[in-house]
N, C-alpha and C. Protein backbone atom coordinates (compact mmCIF):
# COMPACT_ATOMS: atom_id res chain seq x y z
N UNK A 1 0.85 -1.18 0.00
CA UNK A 1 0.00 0.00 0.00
C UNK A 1 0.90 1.24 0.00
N UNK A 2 0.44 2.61 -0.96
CA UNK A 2 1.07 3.54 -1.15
C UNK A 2 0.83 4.35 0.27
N UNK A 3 2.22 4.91 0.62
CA UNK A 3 2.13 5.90 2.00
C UNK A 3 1.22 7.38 1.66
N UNK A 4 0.42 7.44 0.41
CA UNK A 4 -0.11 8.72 -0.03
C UNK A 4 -1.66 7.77 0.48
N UNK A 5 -1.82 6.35 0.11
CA UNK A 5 -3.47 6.01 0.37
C UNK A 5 -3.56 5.90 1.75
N UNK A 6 -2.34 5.63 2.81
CA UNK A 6 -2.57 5.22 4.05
C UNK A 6 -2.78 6.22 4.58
N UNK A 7 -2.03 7.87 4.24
CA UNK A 7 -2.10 8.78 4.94
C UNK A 7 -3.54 9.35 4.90
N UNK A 8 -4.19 8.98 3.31
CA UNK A 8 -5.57 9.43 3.17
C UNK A 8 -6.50 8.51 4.11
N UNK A 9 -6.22 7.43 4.62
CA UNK A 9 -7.15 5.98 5.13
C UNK A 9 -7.17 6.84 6.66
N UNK A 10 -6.08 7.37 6.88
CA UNK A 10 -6.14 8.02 8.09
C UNK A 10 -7.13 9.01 9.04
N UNK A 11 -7.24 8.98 10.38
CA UNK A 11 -8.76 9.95 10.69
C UNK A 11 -8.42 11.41 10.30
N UNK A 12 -8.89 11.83 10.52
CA UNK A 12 -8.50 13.91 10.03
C UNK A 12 -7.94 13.84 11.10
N UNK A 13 -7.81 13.73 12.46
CA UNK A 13 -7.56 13.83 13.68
C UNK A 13 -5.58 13.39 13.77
N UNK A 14 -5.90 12.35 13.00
CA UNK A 14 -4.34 11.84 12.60
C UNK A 14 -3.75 12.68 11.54
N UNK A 15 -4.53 13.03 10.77
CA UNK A 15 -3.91 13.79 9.19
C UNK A 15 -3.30 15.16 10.38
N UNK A 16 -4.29 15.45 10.83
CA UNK A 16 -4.27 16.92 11.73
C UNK A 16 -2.78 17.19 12.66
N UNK A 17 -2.49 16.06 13.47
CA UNK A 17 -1.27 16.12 14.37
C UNK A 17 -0.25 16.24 13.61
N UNK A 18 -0.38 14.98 12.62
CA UNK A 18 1.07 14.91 11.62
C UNK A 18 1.17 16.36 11.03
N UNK A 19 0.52 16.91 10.35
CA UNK A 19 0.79 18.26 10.23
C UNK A 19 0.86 19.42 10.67
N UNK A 20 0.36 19.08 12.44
CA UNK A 20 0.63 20.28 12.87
C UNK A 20 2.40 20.40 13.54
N UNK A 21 3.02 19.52 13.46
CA UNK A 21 4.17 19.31 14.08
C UNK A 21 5.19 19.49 12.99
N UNK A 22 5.85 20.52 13.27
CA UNK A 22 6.39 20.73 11.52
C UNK A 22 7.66 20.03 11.46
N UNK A 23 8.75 19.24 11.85
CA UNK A 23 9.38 18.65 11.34
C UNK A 23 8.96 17.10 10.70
N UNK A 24 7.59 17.05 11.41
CA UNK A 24 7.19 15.81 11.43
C UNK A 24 5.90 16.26 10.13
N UNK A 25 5.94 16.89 9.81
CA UNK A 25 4.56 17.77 8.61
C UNK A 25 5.71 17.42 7.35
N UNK A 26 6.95 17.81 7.47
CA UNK A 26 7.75 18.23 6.48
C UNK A 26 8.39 16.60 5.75
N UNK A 27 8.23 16.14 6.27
CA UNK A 27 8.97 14.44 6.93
C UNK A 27 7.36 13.64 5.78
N UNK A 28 6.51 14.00 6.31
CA UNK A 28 5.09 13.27 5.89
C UNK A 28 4.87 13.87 4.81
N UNK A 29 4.99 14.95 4.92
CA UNK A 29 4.97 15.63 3.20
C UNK A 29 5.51 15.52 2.02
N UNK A 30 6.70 15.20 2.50
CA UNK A 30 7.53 14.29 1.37
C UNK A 30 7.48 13.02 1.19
N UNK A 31 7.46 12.27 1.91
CA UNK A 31 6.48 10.86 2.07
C UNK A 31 5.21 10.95 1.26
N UNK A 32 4.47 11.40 1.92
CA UNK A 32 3.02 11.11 0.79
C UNK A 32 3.43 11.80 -0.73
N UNK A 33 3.86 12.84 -0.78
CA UNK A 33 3.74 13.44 -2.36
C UNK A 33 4.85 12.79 -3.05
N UNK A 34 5.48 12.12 -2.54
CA UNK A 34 6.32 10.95 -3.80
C UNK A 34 5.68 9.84 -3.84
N UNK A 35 5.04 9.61 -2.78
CA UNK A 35 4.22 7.98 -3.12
C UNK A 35 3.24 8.55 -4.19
N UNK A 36 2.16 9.49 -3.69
CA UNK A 36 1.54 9.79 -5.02
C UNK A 36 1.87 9.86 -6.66
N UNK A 37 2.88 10.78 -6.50
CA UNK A 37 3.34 10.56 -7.60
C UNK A 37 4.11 9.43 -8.42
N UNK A 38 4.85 8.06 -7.55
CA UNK A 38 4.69 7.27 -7.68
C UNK A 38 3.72 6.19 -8.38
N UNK A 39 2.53 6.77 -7.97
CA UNK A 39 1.52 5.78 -7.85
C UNK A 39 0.73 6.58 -8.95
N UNK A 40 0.57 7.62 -9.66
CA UNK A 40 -0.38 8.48 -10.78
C UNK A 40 0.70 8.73 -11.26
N UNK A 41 1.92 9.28 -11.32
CA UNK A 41 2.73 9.58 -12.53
C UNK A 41 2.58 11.02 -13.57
N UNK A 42 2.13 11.60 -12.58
CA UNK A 42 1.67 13.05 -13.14
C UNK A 42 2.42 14.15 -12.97
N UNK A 43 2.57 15.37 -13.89
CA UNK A 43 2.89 16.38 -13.85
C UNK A 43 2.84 17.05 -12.65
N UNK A 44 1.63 16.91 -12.66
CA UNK A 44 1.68 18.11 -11.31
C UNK A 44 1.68 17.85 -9.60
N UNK A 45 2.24 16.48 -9.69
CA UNK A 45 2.10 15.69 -8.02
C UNK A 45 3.64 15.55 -8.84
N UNK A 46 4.62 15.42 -9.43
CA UNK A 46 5.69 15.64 -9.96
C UNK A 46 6.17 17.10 -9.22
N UNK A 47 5.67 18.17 -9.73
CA UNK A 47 5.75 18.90 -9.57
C UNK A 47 5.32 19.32 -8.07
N UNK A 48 4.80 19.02 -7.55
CA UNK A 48 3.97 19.29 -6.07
C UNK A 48 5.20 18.76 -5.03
N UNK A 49 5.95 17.68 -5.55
CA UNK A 49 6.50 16.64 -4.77
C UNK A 49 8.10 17.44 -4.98
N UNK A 50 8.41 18.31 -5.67
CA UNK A 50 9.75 18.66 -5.55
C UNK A 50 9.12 19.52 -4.72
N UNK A 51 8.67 20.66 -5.42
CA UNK A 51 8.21 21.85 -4.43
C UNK A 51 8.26 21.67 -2.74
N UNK A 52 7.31 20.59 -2.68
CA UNK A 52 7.15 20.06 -0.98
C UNK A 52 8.78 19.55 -0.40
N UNK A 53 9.54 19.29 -0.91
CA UNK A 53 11.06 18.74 -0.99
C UNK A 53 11.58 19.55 -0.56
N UNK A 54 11.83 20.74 -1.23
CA UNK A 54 12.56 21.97 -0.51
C UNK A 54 11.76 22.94 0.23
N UNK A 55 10.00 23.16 -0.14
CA UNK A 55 9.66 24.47 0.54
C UNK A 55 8.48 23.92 1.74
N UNK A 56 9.12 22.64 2.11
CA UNK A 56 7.45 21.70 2.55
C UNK A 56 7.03 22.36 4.65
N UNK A 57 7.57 23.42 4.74
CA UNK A 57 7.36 23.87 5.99
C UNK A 57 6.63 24.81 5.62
N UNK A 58 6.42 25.44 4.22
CA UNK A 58 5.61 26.47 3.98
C UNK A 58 4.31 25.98 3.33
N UNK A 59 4.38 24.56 2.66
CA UNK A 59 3.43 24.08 2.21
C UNK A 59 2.21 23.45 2.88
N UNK A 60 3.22 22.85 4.22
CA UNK A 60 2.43 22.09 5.47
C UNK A 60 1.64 22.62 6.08
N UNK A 61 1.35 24.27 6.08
CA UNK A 61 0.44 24.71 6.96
C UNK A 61 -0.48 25.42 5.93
N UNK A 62 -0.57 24.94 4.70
CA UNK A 62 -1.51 25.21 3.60
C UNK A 62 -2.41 24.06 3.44
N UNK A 63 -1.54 22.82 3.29
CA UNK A 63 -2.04 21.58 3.12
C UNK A 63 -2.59 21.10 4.85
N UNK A 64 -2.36 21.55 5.94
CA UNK A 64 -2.75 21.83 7.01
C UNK A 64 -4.30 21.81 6.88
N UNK A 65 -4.64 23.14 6.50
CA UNK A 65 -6.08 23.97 6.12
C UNK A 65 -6.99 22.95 4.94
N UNK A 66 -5.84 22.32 4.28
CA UNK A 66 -6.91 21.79 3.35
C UNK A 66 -7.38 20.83 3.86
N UNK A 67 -6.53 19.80 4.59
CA UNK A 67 -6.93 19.01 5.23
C UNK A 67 -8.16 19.02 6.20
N UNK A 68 -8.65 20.11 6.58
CA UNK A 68 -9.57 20.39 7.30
C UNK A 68 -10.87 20.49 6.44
N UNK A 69 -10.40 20.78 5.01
CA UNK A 69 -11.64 20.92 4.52
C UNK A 69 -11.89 19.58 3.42
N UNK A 70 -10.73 19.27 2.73
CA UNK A 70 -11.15 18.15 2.24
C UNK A 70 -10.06 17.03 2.59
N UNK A 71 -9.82 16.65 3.55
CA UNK A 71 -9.04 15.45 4.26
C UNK A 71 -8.39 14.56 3.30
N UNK A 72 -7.78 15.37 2.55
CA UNK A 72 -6.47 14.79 2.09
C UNK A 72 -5.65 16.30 1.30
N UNK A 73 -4.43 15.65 1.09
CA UNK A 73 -3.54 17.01 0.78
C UNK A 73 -3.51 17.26 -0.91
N UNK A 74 -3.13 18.61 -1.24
CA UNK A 74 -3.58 19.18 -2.60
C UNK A 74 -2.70 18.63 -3.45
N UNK A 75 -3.47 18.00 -4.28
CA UNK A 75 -2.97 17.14 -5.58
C UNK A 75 -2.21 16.24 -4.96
N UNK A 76 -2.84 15.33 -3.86
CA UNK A 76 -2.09 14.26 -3.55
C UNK A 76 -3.06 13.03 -3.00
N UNK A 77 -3.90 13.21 -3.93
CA UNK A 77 -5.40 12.08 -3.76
C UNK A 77 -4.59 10.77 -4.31
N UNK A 78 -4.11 9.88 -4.07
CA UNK A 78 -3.94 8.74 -4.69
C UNK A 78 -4.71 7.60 -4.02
């Protein structure tokens, strides 16, 4: 199983901690957005997944918020 479907299988409550803890947001962020992209092979989870690589402490408290609204992280539905 891809670490992008487990993180989605996860409660919001779990999505929620892992990202509020930012070395541990930054750590999971790169984790899920390479499995995704792994697993779809797309441009823009390609692209999502470097971005999150180097800027993923600024991304984590975006993907934070989304998570609240649609419980999984942006462009990283796999």
């Amino acid at each position: 199983m891809a670490i992008a479907t487990w993180f989605n299988r996860q409660s919001r409550l779990v999505q929620i901690l892992l990202m509020l803890i930012p070395v541990v947001n930054w750590i999971t962020e790169i984790l899920v957005r390479w499995s995704a992209f792994l697993k779809t092979r797309s441009l823009i989870t390609l692209v999502m997944a470097i971005l999150v690589t180097f800027f993923g402490l600024a991304f984590g408290w975006i993907d934070l918020i989304w998570i609240l609204l649609f419980k999984h992280l942006i462009f990283a539905r796999a």
